[in-house]
Protein backbone atom coordinates (compact mmCIF):
# COMPACT_ATOMS: atom_id res chain seq x y z
CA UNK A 1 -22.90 14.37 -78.39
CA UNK A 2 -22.49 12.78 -81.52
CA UNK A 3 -19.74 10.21 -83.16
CA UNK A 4 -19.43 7.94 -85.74
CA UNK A 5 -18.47 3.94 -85.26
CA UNK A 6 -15.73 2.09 -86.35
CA UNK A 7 -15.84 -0.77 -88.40
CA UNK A 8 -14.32 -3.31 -86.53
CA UNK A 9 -14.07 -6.95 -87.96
CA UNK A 10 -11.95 -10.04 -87.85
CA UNK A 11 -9.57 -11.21 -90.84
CA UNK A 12 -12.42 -13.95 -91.09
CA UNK A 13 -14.92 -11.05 -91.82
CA UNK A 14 -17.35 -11.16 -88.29
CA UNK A 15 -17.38 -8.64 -86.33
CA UNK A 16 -17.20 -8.99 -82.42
CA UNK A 17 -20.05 -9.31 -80.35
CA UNK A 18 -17.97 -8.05 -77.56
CA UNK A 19 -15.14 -6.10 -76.62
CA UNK A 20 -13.21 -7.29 -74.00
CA UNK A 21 -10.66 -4.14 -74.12
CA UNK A 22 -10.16 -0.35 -74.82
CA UNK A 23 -7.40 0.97 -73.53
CA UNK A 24 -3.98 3.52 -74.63
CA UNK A 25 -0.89 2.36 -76.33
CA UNK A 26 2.40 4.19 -74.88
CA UNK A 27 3.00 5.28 -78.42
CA UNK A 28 -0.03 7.21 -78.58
CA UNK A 29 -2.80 4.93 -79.94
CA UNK A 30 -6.30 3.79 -79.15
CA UNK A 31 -6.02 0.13 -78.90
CA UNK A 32 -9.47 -2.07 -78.91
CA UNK A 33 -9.33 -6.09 -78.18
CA UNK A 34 -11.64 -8.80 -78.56
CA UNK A 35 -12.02 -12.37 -78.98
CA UNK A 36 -13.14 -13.58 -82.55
CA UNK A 37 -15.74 -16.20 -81.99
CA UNK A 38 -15.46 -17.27 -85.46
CA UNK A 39 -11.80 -17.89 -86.20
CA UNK A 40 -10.84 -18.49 -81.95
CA UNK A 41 -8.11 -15.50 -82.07
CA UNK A 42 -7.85 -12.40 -80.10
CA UNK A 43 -8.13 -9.99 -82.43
CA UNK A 44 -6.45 -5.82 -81.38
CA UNK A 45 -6.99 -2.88 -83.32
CA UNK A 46 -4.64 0.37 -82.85
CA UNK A 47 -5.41 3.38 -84.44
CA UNK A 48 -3.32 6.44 -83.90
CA UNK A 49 -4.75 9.97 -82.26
CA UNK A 50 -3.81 12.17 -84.78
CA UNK A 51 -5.58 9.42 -86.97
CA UNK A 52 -8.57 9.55 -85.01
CA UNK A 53 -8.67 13.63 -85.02
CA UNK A 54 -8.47 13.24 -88.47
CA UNK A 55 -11.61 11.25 -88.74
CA UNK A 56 -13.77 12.85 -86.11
CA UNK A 57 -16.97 14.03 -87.71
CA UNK A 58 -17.91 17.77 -88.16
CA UNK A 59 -20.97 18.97 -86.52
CA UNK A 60 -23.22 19.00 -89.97
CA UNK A 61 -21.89 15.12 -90.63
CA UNK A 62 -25.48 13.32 -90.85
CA UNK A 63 -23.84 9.54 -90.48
CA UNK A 64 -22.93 10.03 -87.14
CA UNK A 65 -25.34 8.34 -84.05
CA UNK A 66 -26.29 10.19 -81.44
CA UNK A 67 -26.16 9.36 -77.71
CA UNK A 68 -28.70 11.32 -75.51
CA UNK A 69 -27.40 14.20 -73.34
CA UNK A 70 -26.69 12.77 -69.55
CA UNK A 71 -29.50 13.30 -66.95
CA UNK A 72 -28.20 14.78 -63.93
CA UNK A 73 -31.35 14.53 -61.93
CA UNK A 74 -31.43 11.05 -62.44
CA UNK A 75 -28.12 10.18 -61.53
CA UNK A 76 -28.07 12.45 -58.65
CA UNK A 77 -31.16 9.99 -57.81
CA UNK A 78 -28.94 7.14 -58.12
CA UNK A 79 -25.84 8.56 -56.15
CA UNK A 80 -27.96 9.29 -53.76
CA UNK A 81 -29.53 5.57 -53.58
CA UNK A 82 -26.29 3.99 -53.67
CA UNK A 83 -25.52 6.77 -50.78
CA UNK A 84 -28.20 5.25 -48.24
CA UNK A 85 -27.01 1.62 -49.14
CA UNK A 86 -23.49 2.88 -47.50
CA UNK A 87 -21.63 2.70 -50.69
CA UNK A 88 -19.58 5.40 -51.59
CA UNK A 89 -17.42 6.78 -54.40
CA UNK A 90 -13.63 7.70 -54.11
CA UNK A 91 -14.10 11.64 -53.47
CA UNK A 92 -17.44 11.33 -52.52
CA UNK A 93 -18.13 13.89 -49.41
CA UNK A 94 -19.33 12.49 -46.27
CA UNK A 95 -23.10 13.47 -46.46
């Protein structure tokens, strides 16, 4: 999979070191929060869906990162690890 990054930066100009939010707006936008370190003031950014289809890259778009695929195996590992600790997941068949 591959996407590109939004810019994200405070009216003082720094960018966050952490996002406390990411959530849905009920009119349809992606809204981020975080806390400016800088300037002490929660900062939000909404961007609208249509918006963000409009910006998605294409497939031959070379500034986009790339996140490695998912390995199943290992997960399955982990599920499995967390299984014989007695913790399970919501849905999780009794095994």
């Amino acid at each position: 999979m591959k996407f590109r990054q939004f810019a994200l930066c405070c009216d003082c100009g720094l960018a966050p070191t952490r996002i406390r939010q990411v959530g849905l707006s009920t009119d349809h936008q992606l809204v981020i929060h975080w806390w400016c370190m800088g300037c002490r003031k929660a900062m939000y950014v909404m961007k609208d869906f249509a918006e963000c289809w409009e910006d998605c890259p294409t497939p031959d778009d070379f500034s986009v990162t790339s996140v490695p695929a998912e390995n199943l195996e290992c997960h399955r590992g982990d599920v499995n690890f967390l299984h014989r600790l007695g913790i399970r997941y919501p849905g999780d068949g009794e095994s």
